[in-house]
PDB file of N, CA and C in Angstrom:
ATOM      1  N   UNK A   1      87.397 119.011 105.666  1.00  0.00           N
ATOM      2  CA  UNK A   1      87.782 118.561 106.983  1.00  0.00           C
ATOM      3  C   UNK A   1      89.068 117.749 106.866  1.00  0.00           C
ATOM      4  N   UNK A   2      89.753 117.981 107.768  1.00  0.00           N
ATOM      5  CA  UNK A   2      91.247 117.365 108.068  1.00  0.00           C
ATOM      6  C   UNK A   2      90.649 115.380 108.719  1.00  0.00           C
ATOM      7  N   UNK A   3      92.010 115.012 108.456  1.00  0.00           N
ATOM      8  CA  UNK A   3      92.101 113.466 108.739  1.00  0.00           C
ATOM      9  C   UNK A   3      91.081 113.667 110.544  1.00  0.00           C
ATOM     10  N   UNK A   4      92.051 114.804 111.070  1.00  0.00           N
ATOM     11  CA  UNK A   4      92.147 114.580 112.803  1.00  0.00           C
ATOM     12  C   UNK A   4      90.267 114.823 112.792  1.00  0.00           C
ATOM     13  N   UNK A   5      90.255 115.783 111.969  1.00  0.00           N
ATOM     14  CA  UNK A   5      88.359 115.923 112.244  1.00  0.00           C
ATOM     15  C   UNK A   5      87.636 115.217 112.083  1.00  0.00           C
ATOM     16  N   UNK A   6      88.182 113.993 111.374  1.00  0.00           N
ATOM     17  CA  UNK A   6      86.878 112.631 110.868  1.00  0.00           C
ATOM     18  C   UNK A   6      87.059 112.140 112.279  1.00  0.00           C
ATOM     19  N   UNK A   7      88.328 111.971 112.842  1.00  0.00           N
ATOM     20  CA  UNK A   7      88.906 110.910 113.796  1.00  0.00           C
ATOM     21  C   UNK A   7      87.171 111.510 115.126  1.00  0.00           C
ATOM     22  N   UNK A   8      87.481 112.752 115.254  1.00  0.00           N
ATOM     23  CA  UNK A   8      87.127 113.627 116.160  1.00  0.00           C
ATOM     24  C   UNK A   8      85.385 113.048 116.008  1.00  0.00           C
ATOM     25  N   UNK A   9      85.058 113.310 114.698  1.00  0.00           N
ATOM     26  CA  UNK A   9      83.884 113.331 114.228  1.00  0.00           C
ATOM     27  C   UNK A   9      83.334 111.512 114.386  1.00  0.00           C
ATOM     28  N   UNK A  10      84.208 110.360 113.906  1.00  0.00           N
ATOM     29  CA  UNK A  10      83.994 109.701 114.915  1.00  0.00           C
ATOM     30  C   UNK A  10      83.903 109.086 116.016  1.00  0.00           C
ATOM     31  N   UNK A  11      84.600 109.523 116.767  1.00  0.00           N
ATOM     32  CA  UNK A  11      84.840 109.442 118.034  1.00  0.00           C
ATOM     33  C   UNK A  11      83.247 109.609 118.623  1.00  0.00           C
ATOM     34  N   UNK A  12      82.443 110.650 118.003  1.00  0.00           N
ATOM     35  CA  UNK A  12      81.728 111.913 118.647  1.00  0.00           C
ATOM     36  C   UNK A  12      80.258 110.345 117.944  1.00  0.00           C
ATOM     37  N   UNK A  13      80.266 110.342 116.873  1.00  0.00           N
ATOM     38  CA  UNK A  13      79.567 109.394 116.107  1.00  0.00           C
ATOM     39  C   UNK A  13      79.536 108.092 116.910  1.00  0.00           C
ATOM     40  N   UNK A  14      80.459 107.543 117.321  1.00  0.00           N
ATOM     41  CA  UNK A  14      80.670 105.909 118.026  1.00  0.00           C
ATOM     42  C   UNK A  14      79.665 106.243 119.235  1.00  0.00           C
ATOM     43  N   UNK A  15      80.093 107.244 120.658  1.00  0.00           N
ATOM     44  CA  UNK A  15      79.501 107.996 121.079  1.00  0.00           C
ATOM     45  C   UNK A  15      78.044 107.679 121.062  1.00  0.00           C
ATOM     46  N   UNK A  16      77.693 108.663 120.151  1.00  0.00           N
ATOM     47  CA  UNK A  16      75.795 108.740 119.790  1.00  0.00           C
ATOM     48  C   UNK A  16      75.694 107.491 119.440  1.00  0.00           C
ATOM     49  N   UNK A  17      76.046 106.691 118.477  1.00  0.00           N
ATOM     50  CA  UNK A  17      75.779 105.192 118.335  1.00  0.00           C
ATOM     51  C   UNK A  17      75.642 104.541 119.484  1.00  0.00           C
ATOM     52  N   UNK A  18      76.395 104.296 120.615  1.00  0.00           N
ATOM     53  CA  UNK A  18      76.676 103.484 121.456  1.00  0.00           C
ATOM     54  C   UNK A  18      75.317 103.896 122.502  1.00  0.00           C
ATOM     55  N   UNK A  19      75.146 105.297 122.768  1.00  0.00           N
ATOM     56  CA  UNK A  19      74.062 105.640 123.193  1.00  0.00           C
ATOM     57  C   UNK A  19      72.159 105.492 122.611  1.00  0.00           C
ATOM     58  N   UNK A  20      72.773 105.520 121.187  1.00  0.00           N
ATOM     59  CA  UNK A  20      71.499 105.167 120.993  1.00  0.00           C
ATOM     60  C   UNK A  20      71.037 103.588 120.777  1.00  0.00           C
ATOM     61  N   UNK A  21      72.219 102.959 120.837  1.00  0.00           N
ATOM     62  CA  UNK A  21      72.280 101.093 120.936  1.00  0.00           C
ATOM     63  C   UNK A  21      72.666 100.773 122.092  1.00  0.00           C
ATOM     64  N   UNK A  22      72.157 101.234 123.640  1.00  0.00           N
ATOM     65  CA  UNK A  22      73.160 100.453 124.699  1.00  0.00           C
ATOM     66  C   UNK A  22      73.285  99.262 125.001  1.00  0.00           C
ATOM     67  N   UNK A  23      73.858  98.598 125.405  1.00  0.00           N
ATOM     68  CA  UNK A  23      73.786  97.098 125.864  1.00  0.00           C
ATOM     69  C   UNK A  23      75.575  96.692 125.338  1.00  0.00           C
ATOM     70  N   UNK A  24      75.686  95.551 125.821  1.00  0.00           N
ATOM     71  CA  UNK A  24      76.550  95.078 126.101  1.00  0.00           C
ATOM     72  C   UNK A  24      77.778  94.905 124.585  1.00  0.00           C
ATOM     73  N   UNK A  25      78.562  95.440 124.837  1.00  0.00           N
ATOM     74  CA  UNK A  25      79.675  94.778 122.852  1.00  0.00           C
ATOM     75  C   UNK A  25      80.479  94.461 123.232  1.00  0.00           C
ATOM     76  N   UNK A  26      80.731  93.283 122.232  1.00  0.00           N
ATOM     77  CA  UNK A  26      82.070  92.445 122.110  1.00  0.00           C
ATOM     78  C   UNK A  26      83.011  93.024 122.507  1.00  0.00           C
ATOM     79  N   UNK A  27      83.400  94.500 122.156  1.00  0.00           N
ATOM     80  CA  UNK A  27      84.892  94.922 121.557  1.00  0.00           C
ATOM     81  C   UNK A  27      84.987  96.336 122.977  1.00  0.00           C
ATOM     82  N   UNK A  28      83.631  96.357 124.026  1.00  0.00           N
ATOM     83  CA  UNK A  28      84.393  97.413 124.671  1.00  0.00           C
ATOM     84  C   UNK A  28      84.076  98.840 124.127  1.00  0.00           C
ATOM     85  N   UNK A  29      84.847  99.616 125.161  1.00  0.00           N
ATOM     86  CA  UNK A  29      84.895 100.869 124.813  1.00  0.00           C
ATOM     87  C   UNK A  29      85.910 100.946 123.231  1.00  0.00           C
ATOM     88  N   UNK A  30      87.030 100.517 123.720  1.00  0.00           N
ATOM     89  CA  UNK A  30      88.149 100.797 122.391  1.00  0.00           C
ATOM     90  C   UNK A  30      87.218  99.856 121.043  1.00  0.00           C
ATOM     91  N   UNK A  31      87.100  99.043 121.197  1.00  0.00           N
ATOM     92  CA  UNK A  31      86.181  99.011 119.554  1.00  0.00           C
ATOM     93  C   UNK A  31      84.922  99.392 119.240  1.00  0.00           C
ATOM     94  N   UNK A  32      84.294 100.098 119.988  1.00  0.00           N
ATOM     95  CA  UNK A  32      83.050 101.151 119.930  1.00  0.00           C
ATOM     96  C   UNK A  32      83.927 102.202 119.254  1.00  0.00           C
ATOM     97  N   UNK A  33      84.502 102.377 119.678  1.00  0.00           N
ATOM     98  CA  UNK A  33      85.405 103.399 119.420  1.00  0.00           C
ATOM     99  C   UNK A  33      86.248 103.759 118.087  1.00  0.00           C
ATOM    100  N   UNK A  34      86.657 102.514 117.867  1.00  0.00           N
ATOM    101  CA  UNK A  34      86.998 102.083 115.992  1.00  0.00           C
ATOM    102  C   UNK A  34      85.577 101.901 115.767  1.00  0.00           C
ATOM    103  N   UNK A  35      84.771 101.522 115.839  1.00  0.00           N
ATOM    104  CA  UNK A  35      83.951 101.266 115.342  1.00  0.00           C
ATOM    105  C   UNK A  35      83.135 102.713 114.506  1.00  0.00           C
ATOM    106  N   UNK A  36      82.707 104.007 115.592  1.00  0.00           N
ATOM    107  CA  UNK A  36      82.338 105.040 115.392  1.00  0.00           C
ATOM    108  C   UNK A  36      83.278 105.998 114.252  1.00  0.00           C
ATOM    109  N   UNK A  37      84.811 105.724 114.530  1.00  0.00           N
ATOM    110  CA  UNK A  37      85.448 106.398 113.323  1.00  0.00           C
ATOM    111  C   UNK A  37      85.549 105.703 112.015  1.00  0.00           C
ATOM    112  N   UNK A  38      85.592 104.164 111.783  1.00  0.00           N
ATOM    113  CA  UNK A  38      84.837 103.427 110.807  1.00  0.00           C
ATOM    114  C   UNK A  38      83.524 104.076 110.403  1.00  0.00           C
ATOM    115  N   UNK A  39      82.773 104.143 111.025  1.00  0.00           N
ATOM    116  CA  UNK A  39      81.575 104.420 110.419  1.00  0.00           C
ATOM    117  C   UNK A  39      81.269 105.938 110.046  1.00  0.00           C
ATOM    118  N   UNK A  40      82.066 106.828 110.210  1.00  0.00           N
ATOM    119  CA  UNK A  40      82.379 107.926 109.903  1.00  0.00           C
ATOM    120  C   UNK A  40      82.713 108.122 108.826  1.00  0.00           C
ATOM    121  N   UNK A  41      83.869 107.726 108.352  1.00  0.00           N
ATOM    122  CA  UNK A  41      84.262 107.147 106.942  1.00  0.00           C
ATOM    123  C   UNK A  41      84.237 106.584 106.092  1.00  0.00           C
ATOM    124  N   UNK A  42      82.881 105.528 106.940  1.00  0.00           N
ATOM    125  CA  UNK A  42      81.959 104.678 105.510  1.00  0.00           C
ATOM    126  C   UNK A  42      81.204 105.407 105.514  1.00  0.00           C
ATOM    127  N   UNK A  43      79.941 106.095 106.583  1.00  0.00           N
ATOM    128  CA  UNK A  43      79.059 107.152 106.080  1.00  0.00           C
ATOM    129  C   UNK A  43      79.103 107.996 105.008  1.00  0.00           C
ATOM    130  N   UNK A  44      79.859 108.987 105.247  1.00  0.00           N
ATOM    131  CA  UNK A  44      80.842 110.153 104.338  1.00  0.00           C
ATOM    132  C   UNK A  44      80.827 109.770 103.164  1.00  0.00           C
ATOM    133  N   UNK A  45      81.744 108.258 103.211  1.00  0.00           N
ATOM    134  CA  UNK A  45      82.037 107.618 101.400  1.00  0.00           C
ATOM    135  C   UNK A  45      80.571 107.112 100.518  1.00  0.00           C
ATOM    136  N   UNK A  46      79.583 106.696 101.688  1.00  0.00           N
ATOM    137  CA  UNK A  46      78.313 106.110 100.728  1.00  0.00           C
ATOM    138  C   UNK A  46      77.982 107.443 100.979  1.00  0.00           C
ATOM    139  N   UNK A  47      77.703 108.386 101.447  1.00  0.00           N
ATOM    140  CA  UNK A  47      75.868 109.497 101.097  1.00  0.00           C
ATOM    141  C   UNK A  47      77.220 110.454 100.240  1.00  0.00           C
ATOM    142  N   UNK A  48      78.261 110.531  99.575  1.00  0.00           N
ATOM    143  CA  UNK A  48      78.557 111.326  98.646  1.00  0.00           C
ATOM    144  C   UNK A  48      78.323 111.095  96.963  1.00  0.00           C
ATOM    145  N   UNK A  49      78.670 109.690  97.088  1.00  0.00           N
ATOM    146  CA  UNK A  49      77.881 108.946  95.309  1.00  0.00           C
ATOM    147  C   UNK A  49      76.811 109.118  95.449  1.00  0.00           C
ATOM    148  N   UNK A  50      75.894 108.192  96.642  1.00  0.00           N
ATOM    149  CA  UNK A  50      74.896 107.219  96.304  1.00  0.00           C
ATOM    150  C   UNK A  50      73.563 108.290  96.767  1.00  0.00           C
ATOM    151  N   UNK A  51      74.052 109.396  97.741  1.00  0.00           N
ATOM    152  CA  UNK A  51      72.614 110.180  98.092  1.00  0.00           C
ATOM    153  C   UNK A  51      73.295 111.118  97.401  1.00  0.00           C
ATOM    154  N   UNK A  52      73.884 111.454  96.673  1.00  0.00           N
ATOM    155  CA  UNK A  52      73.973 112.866  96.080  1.00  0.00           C
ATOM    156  C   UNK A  52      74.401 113.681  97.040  1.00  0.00           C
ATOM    157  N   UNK A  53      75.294 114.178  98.411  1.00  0.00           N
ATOM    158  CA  UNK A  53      75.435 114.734  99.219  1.00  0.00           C
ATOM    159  C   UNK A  53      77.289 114.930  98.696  1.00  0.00           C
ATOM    160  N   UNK A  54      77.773 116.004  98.257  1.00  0.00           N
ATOM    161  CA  UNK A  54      78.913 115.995  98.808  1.00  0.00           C
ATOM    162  C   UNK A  54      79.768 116.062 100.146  1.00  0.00           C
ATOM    163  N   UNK A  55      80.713 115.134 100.253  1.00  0.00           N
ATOM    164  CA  UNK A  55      81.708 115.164 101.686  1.00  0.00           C
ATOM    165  C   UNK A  55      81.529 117.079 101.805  1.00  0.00           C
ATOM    166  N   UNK A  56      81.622 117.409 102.981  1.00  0.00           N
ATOM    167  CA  UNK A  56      81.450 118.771 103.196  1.00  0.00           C
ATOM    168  C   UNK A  56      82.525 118.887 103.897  1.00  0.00           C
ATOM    169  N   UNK A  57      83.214 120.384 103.629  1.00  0.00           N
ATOM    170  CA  UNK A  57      84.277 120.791 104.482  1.00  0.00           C
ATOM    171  C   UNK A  57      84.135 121.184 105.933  1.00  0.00           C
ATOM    172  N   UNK A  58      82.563 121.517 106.196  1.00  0.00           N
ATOM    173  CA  UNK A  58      82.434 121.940 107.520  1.00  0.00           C
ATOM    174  C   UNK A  58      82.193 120.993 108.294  1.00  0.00           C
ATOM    175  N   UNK A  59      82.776 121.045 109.843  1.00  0.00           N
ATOM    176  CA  UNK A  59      82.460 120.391 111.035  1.00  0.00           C
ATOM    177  C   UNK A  59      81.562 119.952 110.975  1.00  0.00           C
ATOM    178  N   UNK A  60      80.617 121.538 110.883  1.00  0.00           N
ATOM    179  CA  UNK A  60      78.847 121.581 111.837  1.00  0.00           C
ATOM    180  C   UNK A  60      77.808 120.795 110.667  1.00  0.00           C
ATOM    181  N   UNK A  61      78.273 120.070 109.492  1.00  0.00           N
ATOM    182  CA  UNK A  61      77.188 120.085 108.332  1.00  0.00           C
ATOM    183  C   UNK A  61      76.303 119.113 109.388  1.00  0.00           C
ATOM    184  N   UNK A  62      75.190 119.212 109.372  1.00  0.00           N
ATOM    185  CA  UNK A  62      74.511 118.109 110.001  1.00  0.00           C
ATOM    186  C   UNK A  62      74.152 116.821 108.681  1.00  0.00           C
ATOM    187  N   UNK A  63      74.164 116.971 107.773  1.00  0.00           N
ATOM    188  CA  UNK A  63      74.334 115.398 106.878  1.00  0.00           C
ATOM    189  C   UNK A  63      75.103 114.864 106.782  1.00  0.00           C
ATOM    190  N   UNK A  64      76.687 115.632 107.002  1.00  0.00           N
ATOM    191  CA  UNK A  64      78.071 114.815 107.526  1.00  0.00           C
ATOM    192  C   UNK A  64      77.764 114.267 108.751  1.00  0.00           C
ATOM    193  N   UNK A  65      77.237 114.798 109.820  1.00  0.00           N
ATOM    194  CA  UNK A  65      76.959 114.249 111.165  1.00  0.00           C
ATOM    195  C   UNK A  65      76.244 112.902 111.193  1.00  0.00           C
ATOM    196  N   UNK A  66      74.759 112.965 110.370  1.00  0.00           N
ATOM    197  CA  UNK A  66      74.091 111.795 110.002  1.00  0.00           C
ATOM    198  C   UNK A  66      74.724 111.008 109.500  1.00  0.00           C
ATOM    199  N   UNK A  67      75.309 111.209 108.642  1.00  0.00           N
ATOM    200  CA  UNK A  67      76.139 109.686 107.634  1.00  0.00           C
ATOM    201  C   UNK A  67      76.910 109.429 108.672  1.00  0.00           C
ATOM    202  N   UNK A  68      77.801 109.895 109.440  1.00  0.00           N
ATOM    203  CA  UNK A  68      78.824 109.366 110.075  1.00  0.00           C
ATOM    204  C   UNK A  68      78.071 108.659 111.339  1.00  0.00           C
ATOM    205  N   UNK A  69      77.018 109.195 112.365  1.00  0.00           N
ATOM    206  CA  UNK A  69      76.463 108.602 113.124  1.00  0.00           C
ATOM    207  C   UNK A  69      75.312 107.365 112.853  1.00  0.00           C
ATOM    208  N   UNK A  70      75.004 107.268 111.354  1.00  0.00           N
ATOM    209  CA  UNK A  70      74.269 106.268 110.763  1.00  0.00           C
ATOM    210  C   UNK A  70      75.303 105.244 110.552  1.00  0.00           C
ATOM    211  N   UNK A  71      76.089 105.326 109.519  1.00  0.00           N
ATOM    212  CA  UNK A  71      77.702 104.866 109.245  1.00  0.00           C
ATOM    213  C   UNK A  71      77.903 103.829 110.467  1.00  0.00           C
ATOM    214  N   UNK A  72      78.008 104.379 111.811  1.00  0.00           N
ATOM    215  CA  UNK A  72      78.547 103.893 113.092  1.00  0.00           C
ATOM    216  C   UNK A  72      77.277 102.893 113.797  1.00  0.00           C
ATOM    217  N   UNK A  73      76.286 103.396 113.392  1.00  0.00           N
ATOM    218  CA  UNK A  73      74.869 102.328 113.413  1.00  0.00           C
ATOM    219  C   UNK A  73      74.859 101.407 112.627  1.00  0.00           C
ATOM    220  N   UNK A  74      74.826 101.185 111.710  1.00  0.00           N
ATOM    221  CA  UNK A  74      75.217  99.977 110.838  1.00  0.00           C
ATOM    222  C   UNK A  74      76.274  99.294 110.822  1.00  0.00           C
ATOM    223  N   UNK A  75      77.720  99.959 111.552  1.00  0.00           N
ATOM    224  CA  UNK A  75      78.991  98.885 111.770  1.00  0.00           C
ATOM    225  C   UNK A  75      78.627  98.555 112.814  1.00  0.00           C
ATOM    226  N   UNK A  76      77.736  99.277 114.077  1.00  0.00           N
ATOM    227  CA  UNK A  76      77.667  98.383 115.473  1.00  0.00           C
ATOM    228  C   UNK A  76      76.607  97.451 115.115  1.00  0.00           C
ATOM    229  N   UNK A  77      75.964  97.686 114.710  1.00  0.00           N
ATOM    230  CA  UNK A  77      74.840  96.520 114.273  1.00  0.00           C
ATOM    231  C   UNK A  77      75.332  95.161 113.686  1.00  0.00           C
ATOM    232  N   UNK A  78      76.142  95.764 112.628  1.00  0.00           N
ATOM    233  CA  UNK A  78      76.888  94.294 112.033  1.00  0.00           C
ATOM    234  C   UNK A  78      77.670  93.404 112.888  1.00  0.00           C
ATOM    235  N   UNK A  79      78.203  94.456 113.670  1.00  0.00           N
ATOM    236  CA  UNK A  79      79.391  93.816 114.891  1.00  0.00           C
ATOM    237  C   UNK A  79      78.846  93.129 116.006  1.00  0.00           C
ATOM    238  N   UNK A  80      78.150  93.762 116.719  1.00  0.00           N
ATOM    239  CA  UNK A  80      77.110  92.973 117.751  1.00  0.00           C
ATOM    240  C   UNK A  80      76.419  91.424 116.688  1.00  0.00           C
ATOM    241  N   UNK A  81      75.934  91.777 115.188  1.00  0.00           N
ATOM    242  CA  UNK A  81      75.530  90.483 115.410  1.00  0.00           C
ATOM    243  C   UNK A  81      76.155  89.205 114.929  1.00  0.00           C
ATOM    244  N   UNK A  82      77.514  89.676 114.115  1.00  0.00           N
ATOM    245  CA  UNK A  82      78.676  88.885 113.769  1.00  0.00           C
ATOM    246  C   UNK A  82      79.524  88.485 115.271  1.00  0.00           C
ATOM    247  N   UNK A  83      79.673  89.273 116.222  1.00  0.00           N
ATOM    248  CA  UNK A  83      80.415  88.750 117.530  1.00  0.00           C
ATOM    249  C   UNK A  83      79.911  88.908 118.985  1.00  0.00           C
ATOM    250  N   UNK A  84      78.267  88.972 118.600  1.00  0.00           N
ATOM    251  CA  UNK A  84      77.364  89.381 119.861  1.00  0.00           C
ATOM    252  C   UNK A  84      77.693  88.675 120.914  1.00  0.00           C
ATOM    253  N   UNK A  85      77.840  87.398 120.769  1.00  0.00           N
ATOM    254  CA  UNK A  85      77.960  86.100 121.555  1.00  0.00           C
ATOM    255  C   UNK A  85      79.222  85.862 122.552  1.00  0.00           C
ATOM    256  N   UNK A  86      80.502  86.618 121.877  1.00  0.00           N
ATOM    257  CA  UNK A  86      81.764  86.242 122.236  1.00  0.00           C
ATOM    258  C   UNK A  86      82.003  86.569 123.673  1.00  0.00           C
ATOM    259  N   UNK A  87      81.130  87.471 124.671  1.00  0.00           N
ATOM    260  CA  UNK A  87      81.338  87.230 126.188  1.00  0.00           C
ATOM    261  C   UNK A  87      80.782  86.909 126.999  1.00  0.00           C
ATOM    262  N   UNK A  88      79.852  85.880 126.332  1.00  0.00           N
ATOM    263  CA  UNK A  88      79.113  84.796 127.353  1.00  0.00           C
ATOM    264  C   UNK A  88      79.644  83.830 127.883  1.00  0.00           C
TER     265      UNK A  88
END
């Protein structure tokens, strides 16, 4: 997969994250948004050492999909609870 397809892939990842965490974030749409292509690219980088999964060239792999939409669950998680507070 090309740079633009991770971008794509998180975009698509932030997305399902944000949906499957709704409620209120610090950072908005635009840092949901970094947030989901962050976590795209940390996904990807941990399940290729650490689960034995190589980065895959295809779009459709659905364990690229998981890491990247897990990836984007664990940066919104961290983020909400490092800057949950900041628009009260």
């Amino acid at each position: 997969m090309t740079v633009i397809s991770w971008i794509i892939l998180g975009l698509l990842a932030g997305a399902i994250a944000k949906f499957l965490l709704p409620g209120r974030d610090p950072g908005g749409f635009i840092g949901t948004t970094v947030i989901g292509i962050a976590g795209a690219f940390i996904g990807g980088w941990i399940s290729a050492p650490w689960l034995d999964h190589p980065i895959s060239k295809d779009f459709y792999d659905g364990a690229t999909w998981a890491a990247a939409i897990g990836g984007s669950l664990v940066l919104l998680i961290a983020y909400r609870i490092l800057f949950g507070n900041s628009r009260d």
